[in-house]
Protein backbone atom coordinates (compact mmCIF):
# COMPACT_ATOMS: atom_id res chain seq x y z
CA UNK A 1 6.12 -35.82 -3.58
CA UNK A 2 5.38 -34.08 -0.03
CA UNK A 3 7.77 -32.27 1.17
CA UNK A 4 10.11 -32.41 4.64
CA UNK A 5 9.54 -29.79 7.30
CA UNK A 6 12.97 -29.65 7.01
CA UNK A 7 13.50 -28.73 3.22
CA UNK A 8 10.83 -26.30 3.74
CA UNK A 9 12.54 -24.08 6.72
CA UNK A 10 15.54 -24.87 4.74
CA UNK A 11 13.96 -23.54 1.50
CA UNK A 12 12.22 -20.38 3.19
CA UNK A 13 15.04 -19.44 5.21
CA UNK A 14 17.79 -19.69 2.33
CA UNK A 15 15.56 -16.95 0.55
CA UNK A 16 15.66 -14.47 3.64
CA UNK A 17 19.16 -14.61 3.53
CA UNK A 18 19.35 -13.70 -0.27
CA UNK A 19 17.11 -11.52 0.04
CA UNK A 20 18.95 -9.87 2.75
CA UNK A 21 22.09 -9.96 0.89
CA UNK A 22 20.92 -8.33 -1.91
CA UNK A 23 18.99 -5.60 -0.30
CA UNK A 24 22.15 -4.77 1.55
CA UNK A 25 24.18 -4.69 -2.01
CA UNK A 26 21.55 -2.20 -3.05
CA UNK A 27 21.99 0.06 0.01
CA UNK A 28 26.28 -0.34 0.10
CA UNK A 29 26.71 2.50 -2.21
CA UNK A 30 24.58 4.84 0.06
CA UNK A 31 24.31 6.77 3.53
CA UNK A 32 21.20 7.20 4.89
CA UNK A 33 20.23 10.35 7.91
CA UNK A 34 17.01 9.84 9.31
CA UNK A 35 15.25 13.25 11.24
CA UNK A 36 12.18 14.73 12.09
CA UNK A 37 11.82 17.81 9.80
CA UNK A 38 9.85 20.14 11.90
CA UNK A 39 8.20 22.60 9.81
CA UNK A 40 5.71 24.90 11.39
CA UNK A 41 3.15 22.52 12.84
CA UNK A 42 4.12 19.41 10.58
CA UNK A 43 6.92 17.03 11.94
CA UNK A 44 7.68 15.10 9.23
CA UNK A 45 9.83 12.28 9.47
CA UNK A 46 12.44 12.21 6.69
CA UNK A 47 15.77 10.06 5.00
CA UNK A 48 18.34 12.49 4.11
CA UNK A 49 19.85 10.14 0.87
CA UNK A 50 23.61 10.42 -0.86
CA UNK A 51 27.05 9.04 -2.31
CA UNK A 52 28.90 7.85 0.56
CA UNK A 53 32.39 9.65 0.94
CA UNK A 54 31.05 12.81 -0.85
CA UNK A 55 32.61 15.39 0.46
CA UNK A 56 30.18 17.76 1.92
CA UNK A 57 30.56 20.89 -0.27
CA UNK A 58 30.56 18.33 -3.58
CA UNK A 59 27.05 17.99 -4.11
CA UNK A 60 25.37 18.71 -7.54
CA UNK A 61 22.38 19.94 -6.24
CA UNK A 62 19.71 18.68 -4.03
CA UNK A 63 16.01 16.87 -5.04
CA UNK A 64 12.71 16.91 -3.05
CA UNK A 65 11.05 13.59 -3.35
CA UNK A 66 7.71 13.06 -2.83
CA UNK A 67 5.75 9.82 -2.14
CA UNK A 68 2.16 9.23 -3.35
CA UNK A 69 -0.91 8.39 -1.32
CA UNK A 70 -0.64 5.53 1.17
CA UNK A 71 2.55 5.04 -0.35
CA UNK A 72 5.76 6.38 1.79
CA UNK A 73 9.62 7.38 1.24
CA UNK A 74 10.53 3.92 1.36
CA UNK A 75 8.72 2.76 -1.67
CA UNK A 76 10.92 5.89 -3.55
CA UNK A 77 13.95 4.52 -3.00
CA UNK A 78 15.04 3.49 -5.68
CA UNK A 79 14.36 6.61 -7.82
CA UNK A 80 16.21 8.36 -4.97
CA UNK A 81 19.19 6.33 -5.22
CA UNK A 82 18.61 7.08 -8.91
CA UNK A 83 19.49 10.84 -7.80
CA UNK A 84 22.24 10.31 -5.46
CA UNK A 85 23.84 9.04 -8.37
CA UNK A 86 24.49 12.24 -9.52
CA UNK A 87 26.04 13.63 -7.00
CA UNK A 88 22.68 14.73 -5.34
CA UNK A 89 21.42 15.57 -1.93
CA UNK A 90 18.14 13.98 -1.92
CA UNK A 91 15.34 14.59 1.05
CA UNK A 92 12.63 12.26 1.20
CA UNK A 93 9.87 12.84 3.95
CA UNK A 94 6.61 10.60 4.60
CA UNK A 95 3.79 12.78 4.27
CA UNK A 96 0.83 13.21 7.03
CA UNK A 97 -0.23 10.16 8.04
CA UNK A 98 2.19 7.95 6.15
CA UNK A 99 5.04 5.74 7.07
CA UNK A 100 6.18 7.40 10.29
CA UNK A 101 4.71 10.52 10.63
CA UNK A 102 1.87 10.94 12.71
CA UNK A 103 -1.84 11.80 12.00
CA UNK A 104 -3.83 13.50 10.62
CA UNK A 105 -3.58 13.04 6.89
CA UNK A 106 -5.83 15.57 4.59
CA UNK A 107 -4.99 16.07 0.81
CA UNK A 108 -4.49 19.88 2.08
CA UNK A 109 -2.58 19.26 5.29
CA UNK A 110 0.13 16.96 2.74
CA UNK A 111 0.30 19.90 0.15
CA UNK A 112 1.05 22.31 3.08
CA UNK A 113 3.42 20.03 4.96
CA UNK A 114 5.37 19.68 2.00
CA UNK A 115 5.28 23.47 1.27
CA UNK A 116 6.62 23.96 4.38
CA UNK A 117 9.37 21.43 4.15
CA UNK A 118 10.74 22.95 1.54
CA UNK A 119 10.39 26.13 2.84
CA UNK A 120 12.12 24.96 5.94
CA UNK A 121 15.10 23.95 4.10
CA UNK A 122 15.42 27.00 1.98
CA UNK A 123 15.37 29.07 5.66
CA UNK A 124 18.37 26.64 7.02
CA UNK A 125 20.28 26.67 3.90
CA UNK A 126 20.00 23.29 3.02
CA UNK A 127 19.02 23.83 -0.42
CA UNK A 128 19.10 26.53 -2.92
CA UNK A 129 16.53 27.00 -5.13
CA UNK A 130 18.81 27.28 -8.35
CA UNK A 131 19.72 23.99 -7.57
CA UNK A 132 16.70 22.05 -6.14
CA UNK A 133 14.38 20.16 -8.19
CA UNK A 134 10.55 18.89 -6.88
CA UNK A 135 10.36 15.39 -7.80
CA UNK A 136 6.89 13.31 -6.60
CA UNK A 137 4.68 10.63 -7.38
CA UNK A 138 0.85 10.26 -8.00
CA UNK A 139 -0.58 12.60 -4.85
CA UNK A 140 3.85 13.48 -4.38
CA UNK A 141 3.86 15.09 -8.09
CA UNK A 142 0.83 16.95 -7.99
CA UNK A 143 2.07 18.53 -4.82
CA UNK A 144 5.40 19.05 -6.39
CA UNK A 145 4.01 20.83 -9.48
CA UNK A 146 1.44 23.15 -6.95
CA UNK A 147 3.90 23.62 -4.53
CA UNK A 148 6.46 24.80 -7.44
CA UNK A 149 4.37 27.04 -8.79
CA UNK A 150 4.70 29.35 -5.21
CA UNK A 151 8.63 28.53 -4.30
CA UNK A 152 10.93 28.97 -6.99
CA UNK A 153 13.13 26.25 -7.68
CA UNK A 154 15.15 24.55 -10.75
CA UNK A 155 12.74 21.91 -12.22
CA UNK A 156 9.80 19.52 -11.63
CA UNK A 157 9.44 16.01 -12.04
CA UNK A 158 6.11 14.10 -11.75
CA UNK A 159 5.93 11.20 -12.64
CA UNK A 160 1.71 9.67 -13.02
CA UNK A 161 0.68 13.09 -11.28
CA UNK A 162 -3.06 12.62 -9.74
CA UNK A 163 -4.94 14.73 -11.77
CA UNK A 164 -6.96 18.15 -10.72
CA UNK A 165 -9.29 18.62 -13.56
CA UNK A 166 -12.49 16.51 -14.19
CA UNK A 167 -11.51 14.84 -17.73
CA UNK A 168 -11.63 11.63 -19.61
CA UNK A 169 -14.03 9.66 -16.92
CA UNK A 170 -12.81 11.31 -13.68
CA UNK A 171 -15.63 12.58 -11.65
CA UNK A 172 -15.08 15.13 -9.20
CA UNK A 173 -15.32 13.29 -5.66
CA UNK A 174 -11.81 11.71 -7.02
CA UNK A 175 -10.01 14.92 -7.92
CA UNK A 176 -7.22 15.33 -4.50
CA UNK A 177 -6.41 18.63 -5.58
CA UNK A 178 -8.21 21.28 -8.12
CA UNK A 179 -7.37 24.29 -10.06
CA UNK A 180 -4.13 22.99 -11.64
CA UNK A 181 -1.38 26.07 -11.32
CA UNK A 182 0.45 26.88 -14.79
CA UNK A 183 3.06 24.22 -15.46
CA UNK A 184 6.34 25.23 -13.61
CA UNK A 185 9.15 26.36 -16.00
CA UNK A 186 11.44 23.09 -16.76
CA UNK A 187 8.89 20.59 -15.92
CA UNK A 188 8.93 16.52 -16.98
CA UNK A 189 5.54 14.82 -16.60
CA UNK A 190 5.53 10.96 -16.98
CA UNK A 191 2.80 8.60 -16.82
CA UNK A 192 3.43 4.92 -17.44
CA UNK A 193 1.42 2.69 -20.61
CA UNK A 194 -0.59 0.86 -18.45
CA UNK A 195 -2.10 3.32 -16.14
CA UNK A 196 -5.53 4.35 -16.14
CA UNK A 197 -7.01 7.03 -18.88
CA UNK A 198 -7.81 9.24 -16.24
CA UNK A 199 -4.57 9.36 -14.97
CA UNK A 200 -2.39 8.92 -18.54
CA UNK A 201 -4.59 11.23 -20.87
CA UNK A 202 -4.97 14.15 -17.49
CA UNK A 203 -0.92 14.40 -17.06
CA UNK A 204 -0.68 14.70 -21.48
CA UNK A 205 -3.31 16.94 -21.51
CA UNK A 206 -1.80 19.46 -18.18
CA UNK A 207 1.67 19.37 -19.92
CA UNK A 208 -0.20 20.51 -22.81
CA UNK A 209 -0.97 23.69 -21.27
CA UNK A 210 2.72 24.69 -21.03
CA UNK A 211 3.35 28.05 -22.73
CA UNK A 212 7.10 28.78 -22.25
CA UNK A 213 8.40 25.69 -24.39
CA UNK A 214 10.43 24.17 -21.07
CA UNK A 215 8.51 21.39 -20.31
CA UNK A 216 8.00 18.01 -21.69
CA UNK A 217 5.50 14.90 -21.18
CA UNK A 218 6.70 11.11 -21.97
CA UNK A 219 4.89 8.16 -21.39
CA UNK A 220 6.98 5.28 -20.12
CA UNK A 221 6.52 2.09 -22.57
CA UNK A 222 5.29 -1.10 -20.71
CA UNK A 223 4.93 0.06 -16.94
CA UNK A 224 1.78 1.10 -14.75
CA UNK A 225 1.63 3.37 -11.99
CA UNK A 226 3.49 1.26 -9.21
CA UNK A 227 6.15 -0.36 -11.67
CA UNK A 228 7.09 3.62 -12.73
CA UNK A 229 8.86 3.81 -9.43
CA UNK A 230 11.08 0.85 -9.82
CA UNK A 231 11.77 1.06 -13.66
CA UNK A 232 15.58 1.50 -14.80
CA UNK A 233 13.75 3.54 -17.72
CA UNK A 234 12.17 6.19 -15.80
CA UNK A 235 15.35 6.21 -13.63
CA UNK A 236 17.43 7.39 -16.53
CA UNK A 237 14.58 9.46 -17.81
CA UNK A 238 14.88 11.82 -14.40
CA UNK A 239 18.50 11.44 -14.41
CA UNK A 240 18.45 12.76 -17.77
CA UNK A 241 16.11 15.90 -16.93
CA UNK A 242 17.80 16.79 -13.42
CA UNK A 243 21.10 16.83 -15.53
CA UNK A 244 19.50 18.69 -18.27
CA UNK A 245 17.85 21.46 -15.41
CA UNK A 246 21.15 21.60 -12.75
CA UNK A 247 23.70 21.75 -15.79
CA UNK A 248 25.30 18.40 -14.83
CA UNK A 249 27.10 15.78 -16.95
CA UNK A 250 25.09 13.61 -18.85
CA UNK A 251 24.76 10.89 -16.95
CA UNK A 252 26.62 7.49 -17.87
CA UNK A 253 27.16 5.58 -14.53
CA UNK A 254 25.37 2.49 -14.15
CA UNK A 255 21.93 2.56 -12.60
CA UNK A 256 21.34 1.42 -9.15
CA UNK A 257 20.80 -1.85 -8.23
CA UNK A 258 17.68 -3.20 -8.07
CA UNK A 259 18.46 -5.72 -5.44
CA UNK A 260 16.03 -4.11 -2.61
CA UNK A 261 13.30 -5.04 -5.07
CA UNK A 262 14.15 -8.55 -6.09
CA UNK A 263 15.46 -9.03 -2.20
CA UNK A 264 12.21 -7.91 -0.99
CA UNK A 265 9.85 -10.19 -2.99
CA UNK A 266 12.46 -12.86 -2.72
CA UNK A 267 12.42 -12.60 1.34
CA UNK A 268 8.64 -12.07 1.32
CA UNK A 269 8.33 -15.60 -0.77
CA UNK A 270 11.07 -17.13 2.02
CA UNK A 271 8.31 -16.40 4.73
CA UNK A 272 5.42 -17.63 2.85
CA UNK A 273 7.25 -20.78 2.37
CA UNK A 274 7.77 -21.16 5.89
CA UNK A 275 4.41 -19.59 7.12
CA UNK A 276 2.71 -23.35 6.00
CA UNK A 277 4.71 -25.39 8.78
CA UNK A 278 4.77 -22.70 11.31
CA UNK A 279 0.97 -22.22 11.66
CA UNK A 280 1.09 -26.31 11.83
CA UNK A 281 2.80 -26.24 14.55
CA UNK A 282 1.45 -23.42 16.22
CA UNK A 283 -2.48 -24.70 15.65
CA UNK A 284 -1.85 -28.29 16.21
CA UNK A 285 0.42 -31.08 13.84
CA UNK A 286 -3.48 -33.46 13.73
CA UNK A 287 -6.36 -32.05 12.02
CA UNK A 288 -9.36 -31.90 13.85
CA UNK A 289 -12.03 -33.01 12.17
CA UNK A 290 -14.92 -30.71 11.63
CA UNK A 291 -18.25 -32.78 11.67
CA UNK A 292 -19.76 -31.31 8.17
CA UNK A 293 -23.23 -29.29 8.91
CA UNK A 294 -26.60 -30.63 8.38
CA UNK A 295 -27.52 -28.25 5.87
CA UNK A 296 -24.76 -26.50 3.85
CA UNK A 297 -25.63 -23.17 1.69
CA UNK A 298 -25.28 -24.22 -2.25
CA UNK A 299 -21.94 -21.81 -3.77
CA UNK A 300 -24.43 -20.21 -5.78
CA UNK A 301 -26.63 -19.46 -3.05
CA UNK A 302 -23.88 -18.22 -1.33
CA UNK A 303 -22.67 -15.97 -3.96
CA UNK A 304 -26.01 -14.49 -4.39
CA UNK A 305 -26.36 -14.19 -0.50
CA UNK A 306 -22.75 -12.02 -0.26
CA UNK A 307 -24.17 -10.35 -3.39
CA UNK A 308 -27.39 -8.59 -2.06
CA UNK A 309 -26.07 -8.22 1.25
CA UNK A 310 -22.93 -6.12 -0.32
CA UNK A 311 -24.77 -4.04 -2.54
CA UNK A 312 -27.42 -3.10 0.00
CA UNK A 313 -24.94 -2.17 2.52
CA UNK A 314 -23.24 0.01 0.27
CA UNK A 315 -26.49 1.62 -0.16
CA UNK A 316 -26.39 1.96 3.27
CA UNK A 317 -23.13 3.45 3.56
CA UNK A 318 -23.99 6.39 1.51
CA UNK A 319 -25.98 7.95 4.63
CA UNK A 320 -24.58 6.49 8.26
CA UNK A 321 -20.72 4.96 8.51
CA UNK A 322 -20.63 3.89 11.76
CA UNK A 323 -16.89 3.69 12.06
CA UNK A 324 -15.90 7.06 10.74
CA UNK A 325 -14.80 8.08 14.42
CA UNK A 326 -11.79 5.36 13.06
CA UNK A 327 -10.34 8.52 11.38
CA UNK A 328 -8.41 6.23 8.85
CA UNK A 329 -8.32 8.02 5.31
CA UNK A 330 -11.01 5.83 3.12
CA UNK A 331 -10.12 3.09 5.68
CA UNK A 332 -13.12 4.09 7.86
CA UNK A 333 -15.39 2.88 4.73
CA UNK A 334 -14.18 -0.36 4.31
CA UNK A 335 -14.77 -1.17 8.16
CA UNK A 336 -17.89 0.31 7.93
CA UNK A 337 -18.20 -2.15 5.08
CA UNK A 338 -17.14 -5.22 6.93
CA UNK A 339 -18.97 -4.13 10.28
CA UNK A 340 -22.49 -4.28 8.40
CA UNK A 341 -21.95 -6.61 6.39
CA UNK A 342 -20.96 -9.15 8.92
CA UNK A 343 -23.64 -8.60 11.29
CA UNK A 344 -26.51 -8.96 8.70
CA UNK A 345 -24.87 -12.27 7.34
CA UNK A 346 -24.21 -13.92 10.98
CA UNK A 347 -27.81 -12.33 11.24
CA UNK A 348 -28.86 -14.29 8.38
CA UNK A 349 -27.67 -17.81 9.48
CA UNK A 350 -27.83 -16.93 13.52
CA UNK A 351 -28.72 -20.26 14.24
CA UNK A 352 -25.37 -22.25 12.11
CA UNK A 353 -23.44 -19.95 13.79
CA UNK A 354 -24.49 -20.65 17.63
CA UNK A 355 -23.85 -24.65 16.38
CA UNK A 356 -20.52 -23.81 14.91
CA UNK A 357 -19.36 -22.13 18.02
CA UNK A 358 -17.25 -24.00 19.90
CA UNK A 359 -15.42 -22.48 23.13
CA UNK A 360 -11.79 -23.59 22.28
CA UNK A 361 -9.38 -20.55 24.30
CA UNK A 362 -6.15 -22.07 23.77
CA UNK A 363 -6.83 -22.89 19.63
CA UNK A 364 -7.71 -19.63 19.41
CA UNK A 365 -4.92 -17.88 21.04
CA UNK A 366 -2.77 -20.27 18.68
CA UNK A 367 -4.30 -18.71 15.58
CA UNK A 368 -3.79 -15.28 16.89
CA UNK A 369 -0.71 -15.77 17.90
CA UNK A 370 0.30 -16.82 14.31
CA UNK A 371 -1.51 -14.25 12.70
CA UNK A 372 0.56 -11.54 14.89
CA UNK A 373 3.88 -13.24 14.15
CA UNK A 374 3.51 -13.27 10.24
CA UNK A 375 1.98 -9.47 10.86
CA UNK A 376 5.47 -9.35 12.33
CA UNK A 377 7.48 -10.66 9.81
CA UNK A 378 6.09 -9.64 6.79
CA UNK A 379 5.67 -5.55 7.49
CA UNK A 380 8.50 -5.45 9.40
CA UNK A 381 10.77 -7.40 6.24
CA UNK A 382 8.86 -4.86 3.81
CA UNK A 383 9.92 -2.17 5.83
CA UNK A 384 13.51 -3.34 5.55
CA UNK A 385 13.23 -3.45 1.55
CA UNK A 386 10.63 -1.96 -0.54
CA UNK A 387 8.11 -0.39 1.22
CA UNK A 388 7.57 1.13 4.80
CA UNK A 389 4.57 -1.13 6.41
CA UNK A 390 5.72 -1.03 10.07
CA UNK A 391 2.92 -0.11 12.57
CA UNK A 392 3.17 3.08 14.18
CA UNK A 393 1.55 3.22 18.18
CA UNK A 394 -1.12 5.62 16.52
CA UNK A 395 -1.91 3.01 13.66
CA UNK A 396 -2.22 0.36 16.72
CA UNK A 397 -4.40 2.68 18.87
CA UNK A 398 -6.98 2.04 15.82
CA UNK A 399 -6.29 -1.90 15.70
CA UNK A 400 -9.07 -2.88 17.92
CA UNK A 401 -11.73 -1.42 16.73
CA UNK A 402 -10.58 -2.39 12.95
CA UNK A 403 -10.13 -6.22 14.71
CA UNK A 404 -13.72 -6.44 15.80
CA UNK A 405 -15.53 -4.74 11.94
CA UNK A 406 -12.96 -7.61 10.00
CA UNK A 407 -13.80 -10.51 12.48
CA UNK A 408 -17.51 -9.93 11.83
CA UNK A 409 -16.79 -10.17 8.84
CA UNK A 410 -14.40 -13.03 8.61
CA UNK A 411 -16.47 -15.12 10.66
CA UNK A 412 -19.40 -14.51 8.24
CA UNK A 413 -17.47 -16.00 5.55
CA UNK A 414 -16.26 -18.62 7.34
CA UNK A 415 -19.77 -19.69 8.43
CA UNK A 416 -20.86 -19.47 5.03
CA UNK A 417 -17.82 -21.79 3.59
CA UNK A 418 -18.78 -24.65 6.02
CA UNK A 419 -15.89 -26.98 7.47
CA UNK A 420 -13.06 -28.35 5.33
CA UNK A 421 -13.83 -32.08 4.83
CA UNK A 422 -12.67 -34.35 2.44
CA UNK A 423 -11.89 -33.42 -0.85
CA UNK A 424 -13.96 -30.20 -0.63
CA UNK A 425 -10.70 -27.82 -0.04
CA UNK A 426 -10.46 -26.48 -3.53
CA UNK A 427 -13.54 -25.98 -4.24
CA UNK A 428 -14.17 -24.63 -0.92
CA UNK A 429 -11.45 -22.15 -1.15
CA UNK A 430 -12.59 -20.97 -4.51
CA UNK A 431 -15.90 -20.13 -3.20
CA UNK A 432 -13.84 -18.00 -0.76
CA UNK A 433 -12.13 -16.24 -3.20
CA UNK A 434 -15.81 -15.53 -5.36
CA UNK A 435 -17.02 -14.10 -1.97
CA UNK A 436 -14.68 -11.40 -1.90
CA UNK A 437 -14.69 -10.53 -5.21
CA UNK A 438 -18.64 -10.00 -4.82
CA UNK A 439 -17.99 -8.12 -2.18
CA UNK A 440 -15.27 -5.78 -4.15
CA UNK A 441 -17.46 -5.47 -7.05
CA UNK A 442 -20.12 -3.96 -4.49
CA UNK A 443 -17.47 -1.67 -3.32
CA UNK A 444 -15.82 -0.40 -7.08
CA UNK A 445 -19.64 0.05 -7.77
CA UNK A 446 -20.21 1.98 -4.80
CA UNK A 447 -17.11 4.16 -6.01
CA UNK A 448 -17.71 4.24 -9.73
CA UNK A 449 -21.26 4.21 -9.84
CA UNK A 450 -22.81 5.93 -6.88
CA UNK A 451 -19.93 8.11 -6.22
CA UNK A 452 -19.07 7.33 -2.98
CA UNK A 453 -15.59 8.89 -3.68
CA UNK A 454 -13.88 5.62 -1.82
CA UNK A 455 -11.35 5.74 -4.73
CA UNK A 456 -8.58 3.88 -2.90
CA UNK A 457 -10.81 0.73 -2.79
CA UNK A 458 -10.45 0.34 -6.96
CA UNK A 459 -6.97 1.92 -6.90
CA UNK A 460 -5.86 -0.74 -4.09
CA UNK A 461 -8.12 -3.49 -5.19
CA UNK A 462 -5.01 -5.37 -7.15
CA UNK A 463 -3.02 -5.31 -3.75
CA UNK A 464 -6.20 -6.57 -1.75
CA UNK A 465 -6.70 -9.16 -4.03
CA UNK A 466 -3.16 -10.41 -3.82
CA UNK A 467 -3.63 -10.13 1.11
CA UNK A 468 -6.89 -12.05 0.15
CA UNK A 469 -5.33 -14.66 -1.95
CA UNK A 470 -2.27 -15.49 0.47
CA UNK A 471 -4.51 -14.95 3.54
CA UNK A 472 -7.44 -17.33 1.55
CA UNK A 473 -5.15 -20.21 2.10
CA UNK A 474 -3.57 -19.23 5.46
CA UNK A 475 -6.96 -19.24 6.86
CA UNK A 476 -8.00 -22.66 5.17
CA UNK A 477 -5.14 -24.38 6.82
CA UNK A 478 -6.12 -22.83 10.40
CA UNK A 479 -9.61 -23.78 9.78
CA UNK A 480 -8.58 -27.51 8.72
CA UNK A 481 -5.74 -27.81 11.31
CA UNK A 482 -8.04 -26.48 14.36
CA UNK A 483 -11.69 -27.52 13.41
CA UNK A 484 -12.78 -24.07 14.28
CA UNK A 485 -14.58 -21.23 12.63
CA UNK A 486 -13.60 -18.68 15.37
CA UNK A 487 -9.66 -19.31 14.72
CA UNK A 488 -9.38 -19.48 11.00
CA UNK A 489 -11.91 -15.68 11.52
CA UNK A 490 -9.46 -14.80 13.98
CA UNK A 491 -6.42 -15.58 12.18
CA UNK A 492 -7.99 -13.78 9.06
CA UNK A 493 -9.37 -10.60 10.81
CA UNK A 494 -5.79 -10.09 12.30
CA UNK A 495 -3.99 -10.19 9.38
CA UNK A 496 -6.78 -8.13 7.54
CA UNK A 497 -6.96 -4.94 10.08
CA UNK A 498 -3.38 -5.23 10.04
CA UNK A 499 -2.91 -5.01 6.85
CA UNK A 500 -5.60 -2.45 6.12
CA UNK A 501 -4.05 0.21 8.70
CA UNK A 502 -0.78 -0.49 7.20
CA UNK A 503 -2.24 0.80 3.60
CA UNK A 504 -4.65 3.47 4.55
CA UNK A 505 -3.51 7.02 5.73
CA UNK A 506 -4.06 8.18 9.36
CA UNK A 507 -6.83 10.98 9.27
């Protein structure tokens, strides 16, 4: 049974409001100080975390947290508030090039920003080492552990550190950081089940090397290396060890509330419900119907097509990137990748596309128009729960040229899908979904195989599949509602540079 328009806002906006409800339960407990750390030539912009009412001489201790590449402090909230819970002072900055601090990012320029943040703080009397622990994630733990092993402080934790030897299938284009330092005194490494062998076996096999008999590695039953950072048993594992390190209490308060987590997702679901009957509206209430071509590519054809094309222009890529004047971290590549790649595949069917193009101005400010308002929505609600995805000006300054690479390559697949007609819209959209998994594999074999060292392109891949399925079927109803290649590519290409610039680091 179909739906009311009404029901639907009803439905979506009944979930924004629970899930702002319970990311403000989450947060009650808490105060929050936001400030530019300036630190030599780094400006770093930080969230001073604690108890609210705690008196200001009361605190336990204090605790460094570091976030992990293209991740930011946001996403570590909830270990923080796992800390706070103890009575601790916890600092969390974004790194280079993350969240909101500026440009550039470089795996060196992150490990001496965050030597000098600490430093910084130890100057100003803001922590003391005795009582300060280094706490990080992936890229944020290694740094902790090398950045420990100079400044003298209580403990470490890392949890999934990235690893700095070449073991157990890691080649060395992946490495972030090298020459491991000894393992600081009163160390816990974690790494979850589920995470790669690289990454699992490399943190056992570093804690391993521990000679004083202070340090200790546990792997975290059923989680991978995102779920780590919002599991209640990792949170009690580091509440454990910084109570173990400071000399605290054990701890036996509750753990904090997950509700920024489950009010994120549940907000984020509220706008997908409503994101349907909003591009309707904003692209036209009547389909338009899109006469069907007089030839049409067969799906395996087409798969074949995206196939060879991929694979050769990763080929390509390994000696001229056109786009690496975009100075996004890894980011570059992939619109590299879609620049190329969309040119030879428009090449390749020049003449559909001159017949599929259709001047229509006002459809296709529509479809961007909707593309920038669920840009809108969705990064700025994620910033608001789980994870910092608003633009920054410099992350704009980089939009247009990003725009152009995805629409190339947007509009190539939507020439190569043909119109919606009748009955074809599953099918159709599965074929979509097969294109861009060619195109991955191209890319993972580019990294694995070849060596391109574009690591983020398999570690992200789960979260690009997830943009590509949403935006698969955002695009499909702009393409059915408007009759026009050029606005379901526009509406596409939006949302992908978008969300690509949101992801990758500023370099």
């Amino acid at each position: 049974m179909k739906k009311s328009p009404l029901s639907v806002a009803v439905t979506g906006i009944v979930l924004l409001g629970l899930g702002a409800v319970l990311t403000f339960m989450a947060s009650r407990k808490y105060t929050e100080q936001r400030v530019v750390a300036s630190s030599g030539s780094c400006r770093l912009n930080t969230t001073i975390l604690e108890l609210a009412g705690l008196p200001e001489n009361s605190q336990n201790g204090s605790v460094v947290l570091l976030h992990g590449l293209t991740a930011n402090k946001v996403i570590m909230m909830y270990l923080a508030r796992a800390f706070a819970d103890e009575g601790l002072r916890v600092y969390l900055p974004d790194s280079p090039g993350h969240g909101q601090t500026a440009g550039p990012f470089t795996t060196a320029q992150a490990e001496e920003c965050s030597a000098s943040f600490v430093r910084g703080l130890l100057a100003r009397g803001m922590i003391v080492p005795e009582r300060t622990i280094l706490a990080g994630h992936s890229m944020g733990a290694a740094i902790a552990l090398r950045t420990a092993s100079k400044i003298h402080v209580a403990g470490v934790i890392a949890i999934s550190p990235a690893p700095m030897v070449v073991a157990h299938g890691l080649s060395p284009e992946v490495l972030l950081y090298r020459d491991p330092p000894p393992v600081p005194v009163d160390s816990l490494i974690l790494a979850g089940q589920f995470e790669p062998e690289g990454l699992r076996a490399n943190a056992a096999d570093y804690a391993l090397t521990s000679t004083d008999g202070t340090s200790q590695f546990m792997l975290v039953p059923w989680n991978s290396h995102v779920s780590v950072l919002f599991s209640p048993v990792v949170a009690r594992m580091v509440q454990a060890w910084a109570a173990k390190v400071l000399h605290l209490p054990a701890p036996n308060q509750p753990l904090p509330f997950r509700g920024n987590l489950l009010g994120g997702l549940l907000g984020l679901l509220g706008i997908l419900v409503l994101a349907g009957p909003f591009l309707q509206e904003t692209v036209g209430e009547k389909p338009l119907v899109e006469s069907a071509p007089a030839t049409k590519l067969t799906a395996v054809r087409s798969v074949a097509e995206f196939a060879v094309v991929a694979f050769a222009v990763v080929l390509l890529l390994r000696y001229w990137m056109p786009l690496r004047s975009l100075h996004v971290f890894e980011g570059d590549y992939l619109a590299s990748f879609f620049l190329i790649t969309g040119l030879i595949l428009l090449g390749l069917h020049a003449g559909v596309a001159r017949r599929t193009f259709r001047p229509a101005p006002k459809l296709w400010l529509a479809a961007a128009f909707g593309a920038f308002v669920l840009h809108l929505l969705i990064t700025g609600w994620l910033q608001l729960t789980i994870a910092g995805a608003w633009m920054t000006a410099e992350r704009w300054t980089r939009f247009p040229v990003f725009f152009l690479a995805a629409l190339l390559f947007t509009y190539a697949l939507e020439i190569g899908l043909g119109p919606v007609v009748t009955g074809s819209g599953r099918q159709r959209y599965v074929l979509r979904l097969a294109l861009v998994v060619v195109a991955w594999i191209a890319l993972a074999v580019g990294v694995l195989a070849l060596h391109s060292a574009e690591i983020l392109l398999v570690l992200l891949a789960p979260y690009f599949a997830l943009f590509f399925v949403m935006c698969g079927l955002g695009a499909q109803l702009v393409r059915k509602q408007s009759g026009s290649a050029m606005a379901a590519a526009l509406f596409s290409a939006i949302l992908l540079a978008g969300f690509c610039l949101v992801i990758f680091p500023v370099s």
